[in-house]
Structures are given as C-alpha cells and as structure tokens.
Protein backbone atom coordinates (compact mmCIF):
# COMPACT_ATOMS: atom_id res chain seq x y z
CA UNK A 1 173.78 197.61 200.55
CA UNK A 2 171.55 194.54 199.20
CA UNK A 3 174.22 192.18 200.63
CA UNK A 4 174.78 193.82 204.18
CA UNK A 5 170.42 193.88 204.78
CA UNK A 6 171.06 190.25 203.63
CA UNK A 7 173.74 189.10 206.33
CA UNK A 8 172.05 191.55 209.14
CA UNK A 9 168.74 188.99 208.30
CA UNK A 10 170.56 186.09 208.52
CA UNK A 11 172.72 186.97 211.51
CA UNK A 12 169.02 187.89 213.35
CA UNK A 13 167.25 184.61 212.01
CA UNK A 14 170.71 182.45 213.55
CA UNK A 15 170.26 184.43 216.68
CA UNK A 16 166.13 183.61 217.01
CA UNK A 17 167.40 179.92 216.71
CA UNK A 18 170.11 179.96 219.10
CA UNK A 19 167.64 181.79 221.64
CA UNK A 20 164.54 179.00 220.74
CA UNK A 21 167.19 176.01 221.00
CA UNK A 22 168.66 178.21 224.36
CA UNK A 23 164.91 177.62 225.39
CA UNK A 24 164.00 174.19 224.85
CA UNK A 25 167.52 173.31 226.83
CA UNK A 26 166.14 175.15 229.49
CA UNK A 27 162.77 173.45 229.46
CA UNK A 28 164.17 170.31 229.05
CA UNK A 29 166.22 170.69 231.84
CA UNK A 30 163.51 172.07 233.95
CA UNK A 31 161.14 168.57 233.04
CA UNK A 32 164.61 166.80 234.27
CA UNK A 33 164.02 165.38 230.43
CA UNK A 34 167.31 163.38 230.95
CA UNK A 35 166.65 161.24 234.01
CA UNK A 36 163.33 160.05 232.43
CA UNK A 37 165.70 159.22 229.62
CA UNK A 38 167.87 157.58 231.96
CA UNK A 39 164.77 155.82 233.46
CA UNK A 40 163.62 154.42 230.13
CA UNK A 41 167.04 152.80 229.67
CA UNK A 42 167.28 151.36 233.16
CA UNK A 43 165.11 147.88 232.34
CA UNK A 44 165.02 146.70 236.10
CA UNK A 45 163.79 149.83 237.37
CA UNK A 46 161.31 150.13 235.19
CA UNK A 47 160.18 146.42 235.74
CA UNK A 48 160.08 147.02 239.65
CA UNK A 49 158.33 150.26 239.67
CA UNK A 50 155.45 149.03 237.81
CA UNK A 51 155.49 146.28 239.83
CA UNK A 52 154.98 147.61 242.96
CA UNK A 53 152.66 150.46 241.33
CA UNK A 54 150.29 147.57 240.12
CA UNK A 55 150.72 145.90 243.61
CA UNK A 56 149.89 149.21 245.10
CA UNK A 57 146.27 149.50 243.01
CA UNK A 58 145.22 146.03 243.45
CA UNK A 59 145.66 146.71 247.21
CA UNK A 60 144.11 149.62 246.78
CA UNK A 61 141.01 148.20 244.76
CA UNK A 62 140.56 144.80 247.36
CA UNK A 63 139.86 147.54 249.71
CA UNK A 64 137.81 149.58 248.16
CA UNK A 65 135.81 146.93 247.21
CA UNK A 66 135.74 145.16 250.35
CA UNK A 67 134.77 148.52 252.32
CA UNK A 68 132.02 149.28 249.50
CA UNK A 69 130.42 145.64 249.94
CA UNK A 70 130.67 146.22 253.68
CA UNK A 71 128.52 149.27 253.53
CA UNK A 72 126.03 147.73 250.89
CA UNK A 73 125.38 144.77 252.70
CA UNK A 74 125.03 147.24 256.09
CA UNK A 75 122.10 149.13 254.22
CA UNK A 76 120.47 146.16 252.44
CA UNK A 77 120.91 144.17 256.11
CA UNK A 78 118.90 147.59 257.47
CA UNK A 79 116.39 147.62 254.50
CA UNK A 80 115.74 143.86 255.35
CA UNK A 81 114.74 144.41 258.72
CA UNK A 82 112.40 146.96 258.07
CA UNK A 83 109.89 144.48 256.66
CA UNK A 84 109.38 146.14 253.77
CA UNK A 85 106.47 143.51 251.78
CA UNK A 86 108.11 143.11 248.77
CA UNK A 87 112.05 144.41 248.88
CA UNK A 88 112.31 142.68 251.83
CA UNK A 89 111.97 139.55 251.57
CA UNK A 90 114.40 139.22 248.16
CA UNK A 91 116.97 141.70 250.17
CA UNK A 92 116.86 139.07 252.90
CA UNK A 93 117.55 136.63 250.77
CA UNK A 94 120.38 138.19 249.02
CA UNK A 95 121.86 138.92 252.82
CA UNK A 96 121.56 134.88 253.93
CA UNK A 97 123.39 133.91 250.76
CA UNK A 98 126.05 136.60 251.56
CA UNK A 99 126.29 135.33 254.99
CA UNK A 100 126.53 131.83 253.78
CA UNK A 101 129.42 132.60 251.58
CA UNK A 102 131.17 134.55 254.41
C-alpha cells in the first residue's frame, strides 16, 4: 500500500511539472521569447535599430530644446519690455546677447 501512495505522489508531482513547464512554453510563446532571441543574435539589426532609435531622440531633443528656448526668450523678450526697474534691464541684456548669437 506504502509503495502505490508512493508512485500515485510521484506520478502527481511529474504531472504539476509537466503542467508548470506546459505554462512557461505558453508564456514564452505569448512574449514571442524566441524572436527577441533571434534579435539578440542578428548583430546588424541590432546595430541599425539603435542607430536610428538614438537618431530619432537627438532629433527629438534639438527640438525640444529649440521650441523651449523659443518660448523662454518670447517671455523674457515680453518681461523686457515691460520696464520692469531692475529685471529688466539684465533680461534685456540677456535678450541682445541672444540676438547677437542668432
């Protein structure tokens, strides 16, 4: 009787691992697991994708950037013309040095 309880157990414990490795398969398969593999391998791909991802943000950034010191210089050019005693003058200053540079 000892033995039979015995096999039963182990014949449920290979079937819990068989489901759990069923599982992870499945996962894996869902997160397409093997073309990142595939991707990792592939040296050129990698090497161009990055390339034109890093292209991509440092567009992005000179934009951003350029759009963001646009708008500054707007306000500071609108904060200089109010005549404000004090701000203005050094915010005028800061806008004819920009200006120069342009």
């Amino acid at each position: 009787m000892g033995r039979d309880c015995r096999a039963n157990n182990e014949k449920d414990t290979k079937q819990q691992a068989y489901s759990k490795i069923e599982e992870i398969a499945r996962t894996l398969e869902k997160m397409r697991f093997d073309d990142y593999i595939e991707y990792l391998n592939d040296t050129r791909r990698m090497i161009r994708t990055n390339f034109i991802a890093g292209l991509a943000r440092g567009f992005g950034m000179a934009v951003g950037f350029t759009l963001l010191g646009a708008v500054a210089l707007y306000f500071l050019t609108r904060l200089a013309n109010k005549n404000l005693p004090i701000i203005g003058g050094f915010i005028a200053e800061i806008v004819k040095i920009v200006k120069q540079h342009l």
